[in-house]
N, C-alpha and C. Protein backbone atom coordinates (compact mmCIF):
# COMPACT_ATOMS: atom_id res chain seq x y z
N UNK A 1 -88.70 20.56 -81.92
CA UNK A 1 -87.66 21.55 -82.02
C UNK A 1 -86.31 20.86 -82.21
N UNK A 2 -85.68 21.56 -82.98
CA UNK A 2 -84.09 20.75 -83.73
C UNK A 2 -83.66 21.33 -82.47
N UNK A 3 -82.46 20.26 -82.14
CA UNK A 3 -81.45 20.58 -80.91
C UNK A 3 -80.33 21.42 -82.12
N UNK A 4 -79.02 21.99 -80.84
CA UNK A 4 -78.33 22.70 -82.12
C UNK A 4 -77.19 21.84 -82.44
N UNK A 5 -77.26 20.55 -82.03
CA UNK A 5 -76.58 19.38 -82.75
C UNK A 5 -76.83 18.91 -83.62
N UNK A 6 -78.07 18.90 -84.28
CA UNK A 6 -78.84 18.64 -85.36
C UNK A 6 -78.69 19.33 -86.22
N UNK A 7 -78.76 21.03 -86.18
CA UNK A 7 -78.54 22.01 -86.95
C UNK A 7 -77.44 21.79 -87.42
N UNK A 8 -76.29 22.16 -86.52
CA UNK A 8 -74.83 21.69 -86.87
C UNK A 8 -74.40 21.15 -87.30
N UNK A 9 -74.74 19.79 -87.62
CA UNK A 9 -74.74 18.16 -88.50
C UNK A 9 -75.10 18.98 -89.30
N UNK A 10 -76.23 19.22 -89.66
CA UNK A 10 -77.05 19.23 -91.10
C UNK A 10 -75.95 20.47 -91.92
N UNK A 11 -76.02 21.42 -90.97
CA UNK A 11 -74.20 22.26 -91.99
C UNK A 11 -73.10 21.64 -92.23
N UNK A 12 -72.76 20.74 -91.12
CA UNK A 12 -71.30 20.65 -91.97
C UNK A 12 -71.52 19.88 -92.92
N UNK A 13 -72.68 18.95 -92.90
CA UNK A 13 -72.70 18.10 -93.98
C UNK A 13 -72.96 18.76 -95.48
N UNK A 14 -73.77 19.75 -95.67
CA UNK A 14 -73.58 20.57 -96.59
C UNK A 14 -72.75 20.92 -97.00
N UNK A 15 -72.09 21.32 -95.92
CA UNK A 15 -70.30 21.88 -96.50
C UNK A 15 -69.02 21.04 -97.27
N UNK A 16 -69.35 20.27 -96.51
CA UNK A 16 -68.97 18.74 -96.88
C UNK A 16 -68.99 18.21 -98.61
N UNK A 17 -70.49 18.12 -98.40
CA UNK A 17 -70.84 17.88 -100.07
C UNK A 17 -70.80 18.58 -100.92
N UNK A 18 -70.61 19.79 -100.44
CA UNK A 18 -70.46 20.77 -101.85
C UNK A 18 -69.05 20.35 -101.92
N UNK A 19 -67.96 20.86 -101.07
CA UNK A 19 -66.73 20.18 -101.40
C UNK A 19 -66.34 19.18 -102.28
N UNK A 20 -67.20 18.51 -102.40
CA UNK A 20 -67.06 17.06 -103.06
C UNK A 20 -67.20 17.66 -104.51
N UNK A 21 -68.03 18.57 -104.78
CA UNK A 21 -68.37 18.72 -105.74
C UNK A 21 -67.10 19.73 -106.53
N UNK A 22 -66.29 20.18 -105.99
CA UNK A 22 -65.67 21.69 -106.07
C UNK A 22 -64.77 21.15 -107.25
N UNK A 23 -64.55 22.10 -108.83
CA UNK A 23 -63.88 21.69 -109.73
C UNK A 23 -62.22 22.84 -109.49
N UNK A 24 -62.34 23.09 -108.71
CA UNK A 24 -60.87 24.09 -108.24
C UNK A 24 -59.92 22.98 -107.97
N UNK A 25 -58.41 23.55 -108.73
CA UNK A 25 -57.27 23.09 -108.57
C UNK A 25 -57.06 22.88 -110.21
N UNK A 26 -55.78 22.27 -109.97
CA UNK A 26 -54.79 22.32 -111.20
C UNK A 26 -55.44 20.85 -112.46
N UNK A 27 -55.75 21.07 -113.47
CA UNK A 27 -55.63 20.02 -114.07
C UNK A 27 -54.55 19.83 -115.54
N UNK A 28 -54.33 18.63 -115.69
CA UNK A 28 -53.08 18.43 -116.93
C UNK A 28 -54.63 17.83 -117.86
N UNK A 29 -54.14 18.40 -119.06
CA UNK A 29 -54.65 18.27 -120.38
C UNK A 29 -54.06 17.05 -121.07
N UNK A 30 -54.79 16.67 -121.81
CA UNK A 30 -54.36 15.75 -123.37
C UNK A 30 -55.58 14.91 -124.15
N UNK A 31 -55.16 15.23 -125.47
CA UNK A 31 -56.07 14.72 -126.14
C UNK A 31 -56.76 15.67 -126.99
N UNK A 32 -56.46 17.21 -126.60
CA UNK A 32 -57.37 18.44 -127.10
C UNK A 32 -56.10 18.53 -128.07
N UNK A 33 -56.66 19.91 -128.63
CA UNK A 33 -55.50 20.33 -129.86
C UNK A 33 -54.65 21.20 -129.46
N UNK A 34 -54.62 21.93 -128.28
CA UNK A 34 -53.96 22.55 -127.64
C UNK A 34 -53.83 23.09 -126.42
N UNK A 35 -54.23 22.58 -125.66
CA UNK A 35 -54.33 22.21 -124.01
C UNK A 35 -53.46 21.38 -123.49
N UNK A 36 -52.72 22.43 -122.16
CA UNK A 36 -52.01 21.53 -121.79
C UNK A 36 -52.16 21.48 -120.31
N UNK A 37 -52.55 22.28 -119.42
CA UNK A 37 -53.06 22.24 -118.31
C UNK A 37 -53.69 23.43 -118.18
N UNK A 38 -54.79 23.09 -116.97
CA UNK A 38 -55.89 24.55 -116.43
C UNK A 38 -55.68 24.59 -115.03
N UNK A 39 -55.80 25.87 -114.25
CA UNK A 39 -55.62 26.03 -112.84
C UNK A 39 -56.94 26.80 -112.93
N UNK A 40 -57.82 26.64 -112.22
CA UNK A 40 -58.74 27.30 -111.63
C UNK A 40 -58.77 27.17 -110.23
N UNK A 41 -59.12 28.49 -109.61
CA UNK A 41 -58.94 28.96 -108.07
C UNK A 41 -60.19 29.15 -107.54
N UNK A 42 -59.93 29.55 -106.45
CA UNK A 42 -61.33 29.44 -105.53
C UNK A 42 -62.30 30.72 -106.04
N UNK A 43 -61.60 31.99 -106.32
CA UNK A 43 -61.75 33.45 -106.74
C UNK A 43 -62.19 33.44 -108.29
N UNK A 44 -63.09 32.00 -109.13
CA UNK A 44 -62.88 32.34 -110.61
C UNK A 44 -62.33 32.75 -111.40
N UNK A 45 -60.49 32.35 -110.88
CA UNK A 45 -59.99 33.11 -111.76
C UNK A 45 -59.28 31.68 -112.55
N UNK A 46 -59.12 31.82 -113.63
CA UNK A 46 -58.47 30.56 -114.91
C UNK A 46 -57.53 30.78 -115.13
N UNK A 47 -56.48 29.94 -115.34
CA UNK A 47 -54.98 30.03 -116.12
C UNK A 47 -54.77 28.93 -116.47
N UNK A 48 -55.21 29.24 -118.01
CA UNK A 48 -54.57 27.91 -118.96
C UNK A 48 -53.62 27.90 -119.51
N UNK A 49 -52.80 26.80 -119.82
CA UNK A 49 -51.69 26.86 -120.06
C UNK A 49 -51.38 26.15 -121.42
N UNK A 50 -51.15 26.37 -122.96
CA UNK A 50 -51.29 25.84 -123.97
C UNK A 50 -50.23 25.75 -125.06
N UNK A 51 -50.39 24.88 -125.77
CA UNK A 51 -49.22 24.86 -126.87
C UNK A 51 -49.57 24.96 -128.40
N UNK A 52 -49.27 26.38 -128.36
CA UNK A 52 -49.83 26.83 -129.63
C UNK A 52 -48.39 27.25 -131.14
N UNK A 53 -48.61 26.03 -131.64
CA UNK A 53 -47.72 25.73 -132.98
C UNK A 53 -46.18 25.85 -132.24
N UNK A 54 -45.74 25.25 -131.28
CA UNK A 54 -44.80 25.00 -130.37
C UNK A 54 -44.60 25.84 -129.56
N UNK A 55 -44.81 26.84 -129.56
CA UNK A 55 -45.14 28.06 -128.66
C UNK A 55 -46.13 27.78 -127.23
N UNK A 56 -45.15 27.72 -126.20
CA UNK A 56 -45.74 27.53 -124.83
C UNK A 56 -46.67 28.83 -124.38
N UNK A 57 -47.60 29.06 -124.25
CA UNK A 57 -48.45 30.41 -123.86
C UNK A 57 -49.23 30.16 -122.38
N UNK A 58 -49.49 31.29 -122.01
CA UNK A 58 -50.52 30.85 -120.57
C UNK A 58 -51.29 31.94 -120.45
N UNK A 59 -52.47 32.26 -120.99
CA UNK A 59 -53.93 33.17 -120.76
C UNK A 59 -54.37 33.05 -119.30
N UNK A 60 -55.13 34.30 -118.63
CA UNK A 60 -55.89 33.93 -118.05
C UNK A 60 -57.38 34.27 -118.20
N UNK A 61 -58.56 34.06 -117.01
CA UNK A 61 -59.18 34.41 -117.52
C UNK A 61 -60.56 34.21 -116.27
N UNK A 62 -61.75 33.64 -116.34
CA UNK A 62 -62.07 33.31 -115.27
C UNK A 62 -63.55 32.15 -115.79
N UNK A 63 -63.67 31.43 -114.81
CA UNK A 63 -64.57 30.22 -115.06
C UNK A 63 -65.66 30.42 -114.08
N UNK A 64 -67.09 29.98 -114.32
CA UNK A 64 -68.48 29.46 -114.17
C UNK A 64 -68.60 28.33 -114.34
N UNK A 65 -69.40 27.95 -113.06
CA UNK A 65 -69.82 26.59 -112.58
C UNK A 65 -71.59 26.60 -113.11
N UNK A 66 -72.11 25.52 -113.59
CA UNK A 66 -73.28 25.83 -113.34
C UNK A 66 -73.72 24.06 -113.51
N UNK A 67 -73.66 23.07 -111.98
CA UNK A 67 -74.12 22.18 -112.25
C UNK A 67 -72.82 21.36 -112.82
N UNK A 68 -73.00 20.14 -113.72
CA UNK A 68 -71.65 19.60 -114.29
C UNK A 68 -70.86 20.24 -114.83
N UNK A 69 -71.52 21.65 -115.54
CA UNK A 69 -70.76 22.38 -116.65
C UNK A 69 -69.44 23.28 -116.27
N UNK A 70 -68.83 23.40 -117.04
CA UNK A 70 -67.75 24.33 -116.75
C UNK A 70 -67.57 25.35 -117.72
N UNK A 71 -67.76 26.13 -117.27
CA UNK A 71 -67.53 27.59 -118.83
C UNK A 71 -66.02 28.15 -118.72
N UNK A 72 -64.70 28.24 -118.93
CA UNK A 72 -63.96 29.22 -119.07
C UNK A 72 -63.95 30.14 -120.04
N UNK A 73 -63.58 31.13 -119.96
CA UNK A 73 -63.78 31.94 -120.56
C UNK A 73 -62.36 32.94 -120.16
N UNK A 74 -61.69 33.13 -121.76
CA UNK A 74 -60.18 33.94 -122.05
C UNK A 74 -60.78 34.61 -123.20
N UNK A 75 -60.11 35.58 -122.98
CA UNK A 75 -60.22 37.09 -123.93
C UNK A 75 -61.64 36.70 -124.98
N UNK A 76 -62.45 36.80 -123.79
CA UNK A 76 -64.12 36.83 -124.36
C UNK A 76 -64.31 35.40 -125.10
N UNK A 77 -63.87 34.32 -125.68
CA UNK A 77 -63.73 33.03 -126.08
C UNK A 77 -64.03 32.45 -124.89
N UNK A 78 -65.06 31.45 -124.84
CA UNK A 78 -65.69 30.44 -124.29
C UNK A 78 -65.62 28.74 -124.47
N UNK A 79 -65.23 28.17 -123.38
CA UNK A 79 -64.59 26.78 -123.09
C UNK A 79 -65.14 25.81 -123.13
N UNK A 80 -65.94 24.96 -123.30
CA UNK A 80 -67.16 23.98 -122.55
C UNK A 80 -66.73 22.87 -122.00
N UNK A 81 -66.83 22.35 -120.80
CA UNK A 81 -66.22 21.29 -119.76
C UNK A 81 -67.70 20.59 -119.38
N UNK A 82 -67.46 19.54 -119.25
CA UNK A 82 -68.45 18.67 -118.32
C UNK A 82 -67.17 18.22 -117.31
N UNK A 83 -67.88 18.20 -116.16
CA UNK A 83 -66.98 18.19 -114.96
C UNK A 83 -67.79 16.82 -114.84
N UNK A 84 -66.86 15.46 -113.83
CA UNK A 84 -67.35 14.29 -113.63
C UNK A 84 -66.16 13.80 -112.84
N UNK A 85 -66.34 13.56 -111.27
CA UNK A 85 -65.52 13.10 -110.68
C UNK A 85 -64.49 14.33 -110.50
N UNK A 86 -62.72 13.47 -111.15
CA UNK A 86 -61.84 14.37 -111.20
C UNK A 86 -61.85 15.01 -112.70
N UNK A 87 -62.62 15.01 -113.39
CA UNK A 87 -61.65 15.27 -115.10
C UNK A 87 -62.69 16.46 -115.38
N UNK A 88 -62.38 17.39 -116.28
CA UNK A 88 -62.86 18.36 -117.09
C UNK A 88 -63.06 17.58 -118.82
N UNK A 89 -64.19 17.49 -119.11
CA UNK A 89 -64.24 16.38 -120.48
C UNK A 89 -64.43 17.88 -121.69
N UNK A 90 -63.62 18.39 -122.33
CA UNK A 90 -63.74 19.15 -123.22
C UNK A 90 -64.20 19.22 -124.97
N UNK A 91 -64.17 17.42 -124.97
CA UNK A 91 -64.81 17.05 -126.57
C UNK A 91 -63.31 17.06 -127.13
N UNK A 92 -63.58 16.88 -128.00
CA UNK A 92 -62.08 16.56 -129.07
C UNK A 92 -61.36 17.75 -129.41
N UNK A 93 -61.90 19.11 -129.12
CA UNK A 93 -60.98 20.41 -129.33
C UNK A 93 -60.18 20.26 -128.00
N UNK A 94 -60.69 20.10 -126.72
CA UNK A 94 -60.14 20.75 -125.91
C UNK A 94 -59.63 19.53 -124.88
N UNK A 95 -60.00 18.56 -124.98
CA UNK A 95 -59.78 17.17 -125.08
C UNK A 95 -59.63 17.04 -123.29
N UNK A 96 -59.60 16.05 -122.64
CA UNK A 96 -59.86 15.65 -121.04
C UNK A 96 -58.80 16.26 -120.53
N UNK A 97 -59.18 16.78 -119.15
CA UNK A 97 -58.23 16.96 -117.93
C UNK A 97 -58.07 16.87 -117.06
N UNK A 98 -57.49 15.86 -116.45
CA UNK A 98 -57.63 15.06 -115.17
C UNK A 98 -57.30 16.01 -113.89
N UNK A 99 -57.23 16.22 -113.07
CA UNK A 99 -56.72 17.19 -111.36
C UNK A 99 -55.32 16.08 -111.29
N UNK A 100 -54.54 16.84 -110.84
CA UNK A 100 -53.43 16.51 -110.18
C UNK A 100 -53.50 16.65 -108.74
């Protein structure tokens, strides 16, 4: 029989590691064609922030986790992120974004 010190360990440590994993908070962009930073919150909700033909804009919208991946998703248009460490890796459209 698990004591409930055992139990207890074995949660926070869960809690713990998912943390580790969590892609929430602010990141700065560069390298994409028009990305300039993303905020994603605890609530799935997205706000990117972009520079479109000098025009500063900021959409929002809301993001899915599934594993490394990152989906955002603004006015029905879909994002693709590999999450690794701190950075969001978006490919050459949407180009890396590190967490601040």
């Amino acid at each position: 029989m698990k004591s409930k010190f055992q139990v207890a360990g074995c949660a926070l440590l869960l809690v713990v590691l998912a943390g580790c994993n969590s892609v929430k908070g602010t990141y700065a962009c560069s390298g994409g064609v028009f990305l300039k930073s993303i905020k994603l919150d605890s609530d799935d909700k997205a706000l990117v922030t972009g520079d479109v033909w000098g025009q500063i804009q900021q959409k929002s919208g809301t993001y899915k986790v599934d594993g490394d991946n990152v989906t955002i998703t603004i006015e029905g248009q879909a994002i693709q992120f590999v999450h690794k460490d701190k950075t969001l890796d978006g490919g050459p459209m949407a180009g890396k974004c590190v967490a601040e």
